[in-house]
C-alpha atoms as a PDB file:
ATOM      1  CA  UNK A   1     -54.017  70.012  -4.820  1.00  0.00           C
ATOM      2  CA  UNK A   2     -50.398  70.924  -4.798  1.00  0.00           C
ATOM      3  CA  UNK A   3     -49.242  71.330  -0.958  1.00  0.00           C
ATOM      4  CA  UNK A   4     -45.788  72.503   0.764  1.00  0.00           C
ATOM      5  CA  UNK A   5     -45.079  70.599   4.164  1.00  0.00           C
ATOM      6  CA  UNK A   6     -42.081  69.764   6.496  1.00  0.00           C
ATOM      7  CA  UNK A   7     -40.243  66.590   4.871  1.00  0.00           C
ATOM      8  CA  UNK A   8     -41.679  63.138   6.407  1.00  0.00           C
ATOM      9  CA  UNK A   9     -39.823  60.165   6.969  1.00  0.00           C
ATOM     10  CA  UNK A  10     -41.033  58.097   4.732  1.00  0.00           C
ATOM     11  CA  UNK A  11     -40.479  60.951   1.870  1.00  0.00           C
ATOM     12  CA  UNK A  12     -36.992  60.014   1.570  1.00  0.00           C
ATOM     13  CA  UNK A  13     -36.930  57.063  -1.588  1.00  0.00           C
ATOM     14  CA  UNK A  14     -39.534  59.306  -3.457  1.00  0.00           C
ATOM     15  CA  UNK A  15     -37.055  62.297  -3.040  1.00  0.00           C
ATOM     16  CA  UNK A  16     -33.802  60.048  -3.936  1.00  0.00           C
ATOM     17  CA  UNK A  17     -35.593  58.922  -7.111  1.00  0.00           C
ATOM     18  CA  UNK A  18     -36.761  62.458  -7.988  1.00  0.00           C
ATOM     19  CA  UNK A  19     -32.991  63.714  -7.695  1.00  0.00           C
ATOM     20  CA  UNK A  20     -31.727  60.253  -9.873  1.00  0.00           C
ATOM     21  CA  UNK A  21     -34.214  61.313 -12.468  1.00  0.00           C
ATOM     22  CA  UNK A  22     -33.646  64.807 -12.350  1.00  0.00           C
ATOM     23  CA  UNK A  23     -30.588  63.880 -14.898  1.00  0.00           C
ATOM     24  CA  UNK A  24     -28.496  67.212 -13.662  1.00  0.00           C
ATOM     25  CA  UNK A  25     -26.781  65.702 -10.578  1.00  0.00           C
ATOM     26  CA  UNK A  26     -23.679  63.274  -9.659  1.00  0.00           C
ATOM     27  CA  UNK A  27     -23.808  60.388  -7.739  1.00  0.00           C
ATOM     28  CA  UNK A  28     -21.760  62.456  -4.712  1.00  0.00           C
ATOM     29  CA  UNK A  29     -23.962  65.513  -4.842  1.00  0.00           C
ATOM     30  CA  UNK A  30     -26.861  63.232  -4.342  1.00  0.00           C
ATOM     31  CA  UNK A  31     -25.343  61.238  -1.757  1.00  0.00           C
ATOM     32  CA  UNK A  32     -24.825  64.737  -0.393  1.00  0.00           C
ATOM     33  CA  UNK A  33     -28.271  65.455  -0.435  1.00  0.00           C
ATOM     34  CA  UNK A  34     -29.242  62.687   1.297  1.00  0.00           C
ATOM     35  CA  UNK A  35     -27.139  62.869   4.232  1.00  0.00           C
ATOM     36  CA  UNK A  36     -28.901  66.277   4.833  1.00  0.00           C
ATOM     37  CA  UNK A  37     -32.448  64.575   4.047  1.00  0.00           C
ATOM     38  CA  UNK A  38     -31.023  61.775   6.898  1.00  0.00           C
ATOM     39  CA  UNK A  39     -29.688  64.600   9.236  1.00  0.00           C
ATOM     40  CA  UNK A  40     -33.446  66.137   9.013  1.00  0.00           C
ATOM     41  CA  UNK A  41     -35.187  62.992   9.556  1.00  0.00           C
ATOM     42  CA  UNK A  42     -32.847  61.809  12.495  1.00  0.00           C
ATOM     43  CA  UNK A  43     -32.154  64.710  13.930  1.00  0.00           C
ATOM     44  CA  UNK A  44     -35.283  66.771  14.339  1.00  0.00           C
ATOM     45  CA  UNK A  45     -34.227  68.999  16.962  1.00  0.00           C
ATOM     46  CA  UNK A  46     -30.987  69.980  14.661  1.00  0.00           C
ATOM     47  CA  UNK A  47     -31.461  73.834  13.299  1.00  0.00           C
ATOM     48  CA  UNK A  48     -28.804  73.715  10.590  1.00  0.00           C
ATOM     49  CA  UNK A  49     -31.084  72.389   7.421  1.00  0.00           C
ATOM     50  CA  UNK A  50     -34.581  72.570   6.838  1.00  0.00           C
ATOM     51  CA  UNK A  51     -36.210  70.776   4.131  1.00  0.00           C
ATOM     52  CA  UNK A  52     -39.800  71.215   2.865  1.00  0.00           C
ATOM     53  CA  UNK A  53     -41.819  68.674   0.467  1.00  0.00           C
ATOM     54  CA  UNK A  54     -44.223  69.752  -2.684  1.00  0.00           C
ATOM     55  CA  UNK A  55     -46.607  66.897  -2.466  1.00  0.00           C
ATOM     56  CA  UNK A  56     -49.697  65.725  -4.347  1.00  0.00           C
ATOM     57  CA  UNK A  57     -51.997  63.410  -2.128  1.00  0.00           C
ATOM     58  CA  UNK A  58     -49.194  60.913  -1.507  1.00  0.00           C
ATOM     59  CA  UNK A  59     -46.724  61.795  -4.397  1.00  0.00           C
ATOM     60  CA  UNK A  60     -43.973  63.482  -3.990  1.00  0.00           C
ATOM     61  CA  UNK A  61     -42.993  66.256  -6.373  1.00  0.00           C
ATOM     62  CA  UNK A  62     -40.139  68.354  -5.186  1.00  0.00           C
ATOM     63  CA  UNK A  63     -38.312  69.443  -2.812  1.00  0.00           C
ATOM     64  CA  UNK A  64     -35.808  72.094  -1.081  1.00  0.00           C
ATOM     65  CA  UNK A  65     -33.650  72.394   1.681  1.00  0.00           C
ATOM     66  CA  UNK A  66     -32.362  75.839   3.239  1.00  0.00           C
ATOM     67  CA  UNK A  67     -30.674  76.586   6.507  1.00  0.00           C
ATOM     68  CA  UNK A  68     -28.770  79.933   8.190  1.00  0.00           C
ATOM     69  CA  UNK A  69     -25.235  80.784   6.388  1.00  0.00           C
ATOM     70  CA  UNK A  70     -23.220  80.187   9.483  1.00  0.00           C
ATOM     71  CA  UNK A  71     -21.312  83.637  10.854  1.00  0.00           C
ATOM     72  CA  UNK A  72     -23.912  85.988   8.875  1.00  0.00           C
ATOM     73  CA  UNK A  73     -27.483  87.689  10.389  1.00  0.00           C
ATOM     74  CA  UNK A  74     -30.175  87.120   8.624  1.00  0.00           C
ATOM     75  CA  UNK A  75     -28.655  85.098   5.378  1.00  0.00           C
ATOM     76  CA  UNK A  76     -29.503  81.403   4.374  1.00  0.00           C
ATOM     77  CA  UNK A  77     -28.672  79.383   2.019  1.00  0.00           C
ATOM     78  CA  UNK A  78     -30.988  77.346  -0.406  1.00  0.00           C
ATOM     79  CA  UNK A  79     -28.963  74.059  -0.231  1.00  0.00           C
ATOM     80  CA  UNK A  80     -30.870  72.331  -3.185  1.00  0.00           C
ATOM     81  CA  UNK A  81     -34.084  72.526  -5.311  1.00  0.00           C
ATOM     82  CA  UNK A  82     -35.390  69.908  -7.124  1.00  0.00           C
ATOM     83  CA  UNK A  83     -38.347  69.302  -9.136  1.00  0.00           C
ATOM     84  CA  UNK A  84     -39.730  65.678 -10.360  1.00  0.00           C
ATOM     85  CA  UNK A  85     -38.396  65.399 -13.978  1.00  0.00           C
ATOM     86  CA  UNK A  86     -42.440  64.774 -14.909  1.00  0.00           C
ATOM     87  CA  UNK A  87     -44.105  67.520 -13.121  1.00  0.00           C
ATOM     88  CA  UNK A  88     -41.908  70.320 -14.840  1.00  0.00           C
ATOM     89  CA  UNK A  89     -43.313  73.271 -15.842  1.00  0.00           C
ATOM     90  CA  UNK A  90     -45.987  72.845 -13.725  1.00  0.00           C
ATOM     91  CA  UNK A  91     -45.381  75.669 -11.145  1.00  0.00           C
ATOM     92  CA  UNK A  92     -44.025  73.367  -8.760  1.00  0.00           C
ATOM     93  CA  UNK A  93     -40.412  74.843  -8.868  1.00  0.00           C
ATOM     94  CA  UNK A  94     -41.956  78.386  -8.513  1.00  0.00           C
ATOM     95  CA  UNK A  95     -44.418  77.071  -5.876  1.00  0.00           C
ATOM     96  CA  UNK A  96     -40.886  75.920  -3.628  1.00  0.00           C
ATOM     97  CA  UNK A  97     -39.033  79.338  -3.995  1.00  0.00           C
ATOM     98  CA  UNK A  98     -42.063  81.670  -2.559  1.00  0.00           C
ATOM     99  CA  UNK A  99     -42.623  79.087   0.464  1.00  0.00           C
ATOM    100  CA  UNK A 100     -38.741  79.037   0.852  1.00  0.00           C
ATOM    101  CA  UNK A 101     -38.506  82.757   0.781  1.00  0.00           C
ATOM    102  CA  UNK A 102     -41.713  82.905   3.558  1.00  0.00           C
ATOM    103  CA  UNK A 103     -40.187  80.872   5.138  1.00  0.00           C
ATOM    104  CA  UNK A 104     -36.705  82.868   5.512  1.00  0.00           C
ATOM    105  CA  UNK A 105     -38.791  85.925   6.069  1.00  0.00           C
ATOM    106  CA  UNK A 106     -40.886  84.591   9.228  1.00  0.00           C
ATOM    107  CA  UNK A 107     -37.444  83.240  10.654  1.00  0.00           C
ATOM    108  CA  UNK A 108     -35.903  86.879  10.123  1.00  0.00           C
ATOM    109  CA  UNK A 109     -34.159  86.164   7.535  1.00  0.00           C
ATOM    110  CA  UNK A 110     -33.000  88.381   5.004  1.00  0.00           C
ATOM    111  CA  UNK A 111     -31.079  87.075   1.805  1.00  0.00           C
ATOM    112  CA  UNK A 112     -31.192  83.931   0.290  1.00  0.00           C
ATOM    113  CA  UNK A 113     -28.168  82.708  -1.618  1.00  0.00           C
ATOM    114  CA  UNK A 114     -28.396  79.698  -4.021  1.00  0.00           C
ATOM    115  CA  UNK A 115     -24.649  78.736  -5.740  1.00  0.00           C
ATOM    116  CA  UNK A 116     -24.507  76.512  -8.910  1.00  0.00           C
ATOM    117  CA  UNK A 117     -22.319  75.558 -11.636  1.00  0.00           C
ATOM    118  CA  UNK A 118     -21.834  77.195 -15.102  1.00  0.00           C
ATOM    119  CA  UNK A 119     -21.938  73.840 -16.800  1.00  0.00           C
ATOM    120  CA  UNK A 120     -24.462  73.733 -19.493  1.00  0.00           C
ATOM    121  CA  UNK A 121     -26.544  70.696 -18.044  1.00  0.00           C
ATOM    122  CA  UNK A 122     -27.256  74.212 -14.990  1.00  0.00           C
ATOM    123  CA  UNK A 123     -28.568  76.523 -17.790  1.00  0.00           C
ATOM    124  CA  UNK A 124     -31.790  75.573 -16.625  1.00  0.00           C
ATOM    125  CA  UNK A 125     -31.419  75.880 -13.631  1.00  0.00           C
ATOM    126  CA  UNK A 126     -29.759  79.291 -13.767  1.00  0.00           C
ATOM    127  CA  UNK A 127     -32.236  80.819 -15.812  1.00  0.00           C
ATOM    128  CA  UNK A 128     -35.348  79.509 -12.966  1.00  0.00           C
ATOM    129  CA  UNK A 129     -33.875  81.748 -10.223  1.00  0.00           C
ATOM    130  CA  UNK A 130     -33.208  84.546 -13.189  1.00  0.00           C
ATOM    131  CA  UNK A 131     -37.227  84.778 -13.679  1.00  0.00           C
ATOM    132  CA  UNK A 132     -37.478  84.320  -9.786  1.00  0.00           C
ATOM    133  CA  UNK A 133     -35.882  87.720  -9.655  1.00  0.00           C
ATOM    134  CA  UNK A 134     -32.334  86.586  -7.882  1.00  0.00           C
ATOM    135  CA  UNK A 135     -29.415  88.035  -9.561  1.00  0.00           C
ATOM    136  CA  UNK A 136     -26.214  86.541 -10.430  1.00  0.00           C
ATOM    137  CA  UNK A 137     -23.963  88.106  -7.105  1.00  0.00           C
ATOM    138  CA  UNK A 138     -20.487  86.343  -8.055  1.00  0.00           C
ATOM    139  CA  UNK A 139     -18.881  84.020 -10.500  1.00  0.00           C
ATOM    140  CA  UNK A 140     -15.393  82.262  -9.711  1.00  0.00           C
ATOM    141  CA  UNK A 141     -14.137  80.598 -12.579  1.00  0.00           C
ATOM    142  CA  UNK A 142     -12.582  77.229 -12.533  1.00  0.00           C
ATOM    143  CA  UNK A 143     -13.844  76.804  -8.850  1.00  0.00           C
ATOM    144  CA  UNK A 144     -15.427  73.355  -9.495  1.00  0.00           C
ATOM    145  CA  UNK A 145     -12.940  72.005 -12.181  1.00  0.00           C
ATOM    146  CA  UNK A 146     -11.350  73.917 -15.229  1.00  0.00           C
ATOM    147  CA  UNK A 147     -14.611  75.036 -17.531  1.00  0.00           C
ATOM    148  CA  UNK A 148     -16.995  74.751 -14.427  1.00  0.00           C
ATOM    149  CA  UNK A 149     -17.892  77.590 -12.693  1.00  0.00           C
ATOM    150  CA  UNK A 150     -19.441  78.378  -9.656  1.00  0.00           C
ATOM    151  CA  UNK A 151     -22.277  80.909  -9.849  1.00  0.00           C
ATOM    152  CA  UNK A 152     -23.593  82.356  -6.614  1.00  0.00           C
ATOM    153  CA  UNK A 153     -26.975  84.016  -6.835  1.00  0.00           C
ATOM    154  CA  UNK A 154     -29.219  86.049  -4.230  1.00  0.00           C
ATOM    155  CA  UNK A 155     -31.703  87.500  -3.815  1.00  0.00           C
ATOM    156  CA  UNK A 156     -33.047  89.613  -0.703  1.00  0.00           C
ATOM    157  CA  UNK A 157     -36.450  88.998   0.918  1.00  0.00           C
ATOM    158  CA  UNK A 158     -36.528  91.580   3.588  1.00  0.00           C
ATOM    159  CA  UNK A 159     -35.110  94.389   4.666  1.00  0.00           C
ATOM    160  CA  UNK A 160     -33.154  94.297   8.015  1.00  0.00           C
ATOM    161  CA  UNK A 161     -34.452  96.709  10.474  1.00  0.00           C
ATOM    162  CA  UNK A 162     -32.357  99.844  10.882  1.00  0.00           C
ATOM    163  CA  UNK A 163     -30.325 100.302  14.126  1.00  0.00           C
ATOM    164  CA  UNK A 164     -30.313 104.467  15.626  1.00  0.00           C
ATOM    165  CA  UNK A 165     -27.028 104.294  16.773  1.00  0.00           C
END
């Protein structure tokens, strides 16, 4: 049985290997990902990133890690998603989004924002939040490097409550 749970200490190698193997990401943007994985782990009181593990008994399968757009109300950002290379198309992926998005929702949350690149190795990975129902918000060419987009998609998971002014 597939289950979603707060990242654990001792998650960290499995989730460094799964992002290795994953095949789409540089050596800085996983060294990125792992300082947030560190900040969680060392810093639990921290409210800036929250990461969340799809595990299988003791394997670990996936992973994401969201936390609140700084300067907006009610928008976060979904930092990274990654799935083990051998447990695609599985559900797993799917599985990470809806507890993401509940978990947005029962912090207030609003809109969830997820940026990537236009580079073909992302094709994948753009067309997962297309059949997730996020849509493709902006596109700023040559914003990585010349040829590499960046694609910003979002989708909204609440409504905000209306103000009578």
């Amino acid at each position: 049985m597939i289950t979603v749970r707060p990242l654990l200490p001792q998650d960290q190698n499995s989730l460094q290997s799964i992002l290795h193997r994953t095949g789409v990401f540089t050596d800085e943007e996983i060294g990125v990902a792992m300082e947030l994985i560190d900040i969680v782990i060392k810093q639990p009181d921290q409210r800036d990133y929250q990461i969340y593990t799809a595990a299988e008994g003791a394997a670990i399968l996936g992973y994401y890690c969201i936390g609140p757009t700084p300067m907006s109300v009610g928008t976060y950002d979904l930092y990274w998603i990654a799935v083990d290379p051998l447990s695609h198309n599985k559900g797993i992926g799917k599985k990470l989004l809806l507890h993401c998005e509940n978990a947005i929702r029962e912090q207030s949350g609003r809109l969830v924002i997820a940026e990537t690149s236009s580079q073909p190795k992302y094709q994948h990975t753009r067309q997962f939040y297309l059949r997730n129902d996020y849509r493709e918000l902006a596109r700023i060419k040559d914003y990585y490097k010349i040829d590499d987009d960046l694609v910003i998609y979002g989708k909204y998971v609440s409504q905000s409550p209306k103000v009578n002014h």
